[in-house]
C-alpha atoms as a PDB file:
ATOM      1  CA  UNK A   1      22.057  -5.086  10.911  1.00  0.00           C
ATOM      2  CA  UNK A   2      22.538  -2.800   7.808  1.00  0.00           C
ATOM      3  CA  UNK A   3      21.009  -5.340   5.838  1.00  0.00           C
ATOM      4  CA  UNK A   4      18.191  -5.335   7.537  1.00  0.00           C
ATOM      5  CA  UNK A   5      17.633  -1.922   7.923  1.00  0.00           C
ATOM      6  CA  UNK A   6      17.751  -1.887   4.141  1.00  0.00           C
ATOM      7  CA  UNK A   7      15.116  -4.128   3.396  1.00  0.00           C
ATOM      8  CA  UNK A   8      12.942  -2.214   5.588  1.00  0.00           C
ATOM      9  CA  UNK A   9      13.692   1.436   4.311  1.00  0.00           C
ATOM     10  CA  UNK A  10      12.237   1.495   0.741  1.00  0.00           C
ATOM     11  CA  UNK A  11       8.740  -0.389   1.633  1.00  0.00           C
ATOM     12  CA  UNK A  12       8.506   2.113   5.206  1.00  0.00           C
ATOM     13  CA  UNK A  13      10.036   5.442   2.810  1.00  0.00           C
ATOM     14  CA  UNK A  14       6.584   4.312  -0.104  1.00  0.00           C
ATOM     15  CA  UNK A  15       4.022   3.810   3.194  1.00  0.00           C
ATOM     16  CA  UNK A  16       4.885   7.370   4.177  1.00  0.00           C
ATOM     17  CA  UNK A  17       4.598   8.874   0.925  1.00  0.00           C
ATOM     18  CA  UNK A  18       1.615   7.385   0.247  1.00  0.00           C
ATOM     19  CA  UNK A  19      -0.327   8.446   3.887  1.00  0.00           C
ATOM     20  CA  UNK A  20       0.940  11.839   2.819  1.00  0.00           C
ATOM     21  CA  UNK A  21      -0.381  11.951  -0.549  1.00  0.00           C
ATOM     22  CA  UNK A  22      -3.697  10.207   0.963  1.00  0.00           C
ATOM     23  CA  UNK A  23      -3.954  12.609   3.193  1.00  0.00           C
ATOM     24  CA  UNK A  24      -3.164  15.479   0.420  1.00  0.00           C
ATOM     25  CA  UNK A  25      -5.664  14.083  -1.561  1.00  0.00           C
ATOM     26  CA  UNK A  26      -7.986  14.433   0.871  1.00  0.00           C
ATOM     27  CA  UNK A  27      -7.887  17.629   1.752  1.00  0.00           C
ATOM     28  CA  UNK A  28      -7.231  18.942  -1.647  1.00  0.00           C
ATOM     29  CA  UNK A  29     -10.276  16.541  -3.407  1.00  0.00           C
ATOM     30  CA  UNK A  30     -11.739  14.839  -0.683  1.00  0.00           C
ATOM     31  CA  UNK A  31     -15.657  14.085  -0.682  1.00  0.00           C
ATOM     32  CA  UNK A  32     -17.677  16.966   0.831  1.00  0.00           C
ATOM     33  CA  UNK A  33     -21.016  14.744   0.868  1.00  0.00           C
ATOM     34  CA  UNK A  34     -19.725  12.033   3.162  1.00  0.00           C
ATOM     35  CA  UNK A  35     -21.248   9.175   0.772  1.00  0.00           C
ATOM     36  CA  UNK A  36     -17.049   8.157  -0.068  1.00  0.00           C
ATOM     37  CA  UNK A  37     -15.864   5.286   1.587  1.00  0.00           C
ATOM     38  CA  UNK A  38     -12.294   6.296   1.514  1.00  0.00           C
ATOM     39  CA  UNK A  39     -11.970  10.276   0.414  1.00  0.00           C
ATOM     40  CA  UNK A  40     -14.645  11.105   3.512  1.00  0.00           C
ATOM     41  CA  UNK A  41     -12.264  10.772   6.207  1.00  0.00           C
ATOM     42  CA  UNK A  42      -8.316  11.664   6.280  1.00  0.00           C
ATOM     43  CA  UNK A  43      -7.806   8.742   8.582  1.00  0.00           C
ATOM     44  CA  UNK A  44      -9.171   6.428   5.394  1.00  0.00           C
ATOM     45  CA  UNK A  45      -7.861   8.118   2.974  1.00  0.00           C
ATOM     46  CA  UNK A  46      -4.195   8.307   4.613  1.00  0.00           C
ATOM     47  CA  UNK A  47      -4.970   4.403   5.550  1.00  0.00           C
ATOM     48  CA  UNK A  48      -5.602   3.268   1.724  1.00  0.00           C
ATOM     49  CA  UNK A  49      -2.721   4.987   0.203  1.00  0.00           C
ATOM     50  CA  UNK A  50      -0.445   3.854   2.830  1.00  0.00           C
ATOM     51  CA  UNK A  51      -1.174   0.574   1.589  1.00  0.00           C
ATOM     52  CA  UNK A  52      -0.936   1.197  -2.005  1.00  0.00           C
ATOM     53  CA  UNK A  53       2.404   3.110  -1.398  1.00  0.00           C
ATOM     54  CA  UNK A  54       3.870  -0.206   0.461  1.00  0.00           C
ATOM     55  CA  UNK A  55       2.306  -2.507  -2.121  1.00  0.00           C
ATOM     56  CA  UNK A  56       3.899  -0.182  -4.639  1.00  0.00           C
ATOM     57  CA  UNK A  57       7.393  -0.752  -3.189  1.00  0.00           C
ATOM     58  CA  UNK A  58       7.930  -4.243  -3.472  1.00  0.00           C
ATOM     59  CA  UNK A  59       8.139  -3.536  -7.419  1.00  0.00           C
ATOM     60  CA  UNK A  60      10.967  -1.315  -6.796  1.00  0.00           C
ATOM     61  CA  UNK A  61      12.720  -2.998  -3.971  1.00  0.00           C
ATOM     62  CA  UNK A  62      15.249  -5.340  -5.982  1.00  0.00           C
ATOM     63  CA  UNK A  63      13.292  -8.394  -4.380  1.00  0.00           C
ATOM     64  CA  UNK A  64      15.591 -11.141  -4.822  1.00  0.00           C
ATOM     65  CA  UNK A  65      18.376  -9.781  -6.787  1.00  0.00           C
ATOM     66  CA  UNK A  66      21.220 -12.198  -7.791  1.00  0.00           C
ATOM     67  CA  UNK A  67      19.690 -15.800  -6.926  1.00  0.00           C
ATOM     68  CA  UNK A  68      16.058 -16.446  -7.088  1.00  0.00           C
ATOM     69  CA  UNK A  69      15.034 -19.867  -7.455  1.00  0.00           C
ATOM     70  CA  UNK A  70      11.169 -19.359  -8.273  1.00  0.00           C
END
């Protein structure tokens, strides 16, 4: 079970962080015309970076650390 937990923390820990900082980036920069696809709305913005922040963890997760056979 704690192995599994594991694998899961670090990629759910970067999703988090990144909503946040989407959703800090929007309200700090954000797009006051409306024309931005992603900075218009926190609900985008927090979307997008979620994503980036969980595609951004599998570099740091140690993947398959001690026996990959790719």
């Amino acid at each position: 079970m704690k192995v599994s937990l594991k694998n899961w923390l670090i990629p759910l820990l970067f999703t988090l962080g990144g909503a946040l900082v989407g959703l800090a980036y929007y309200y700090f920069v954000g797009c006051a015309t409306g024309s931005c696809a992603i900075t218009s709305n926190p609900i985008n913005s927090m979307l997008y970076m979620g994503l980036m922040g969980w595609l951004l963890s599998g570099v740091f997760s140690g993947g398959c650390a001690g026996g990959c056979s790719l």
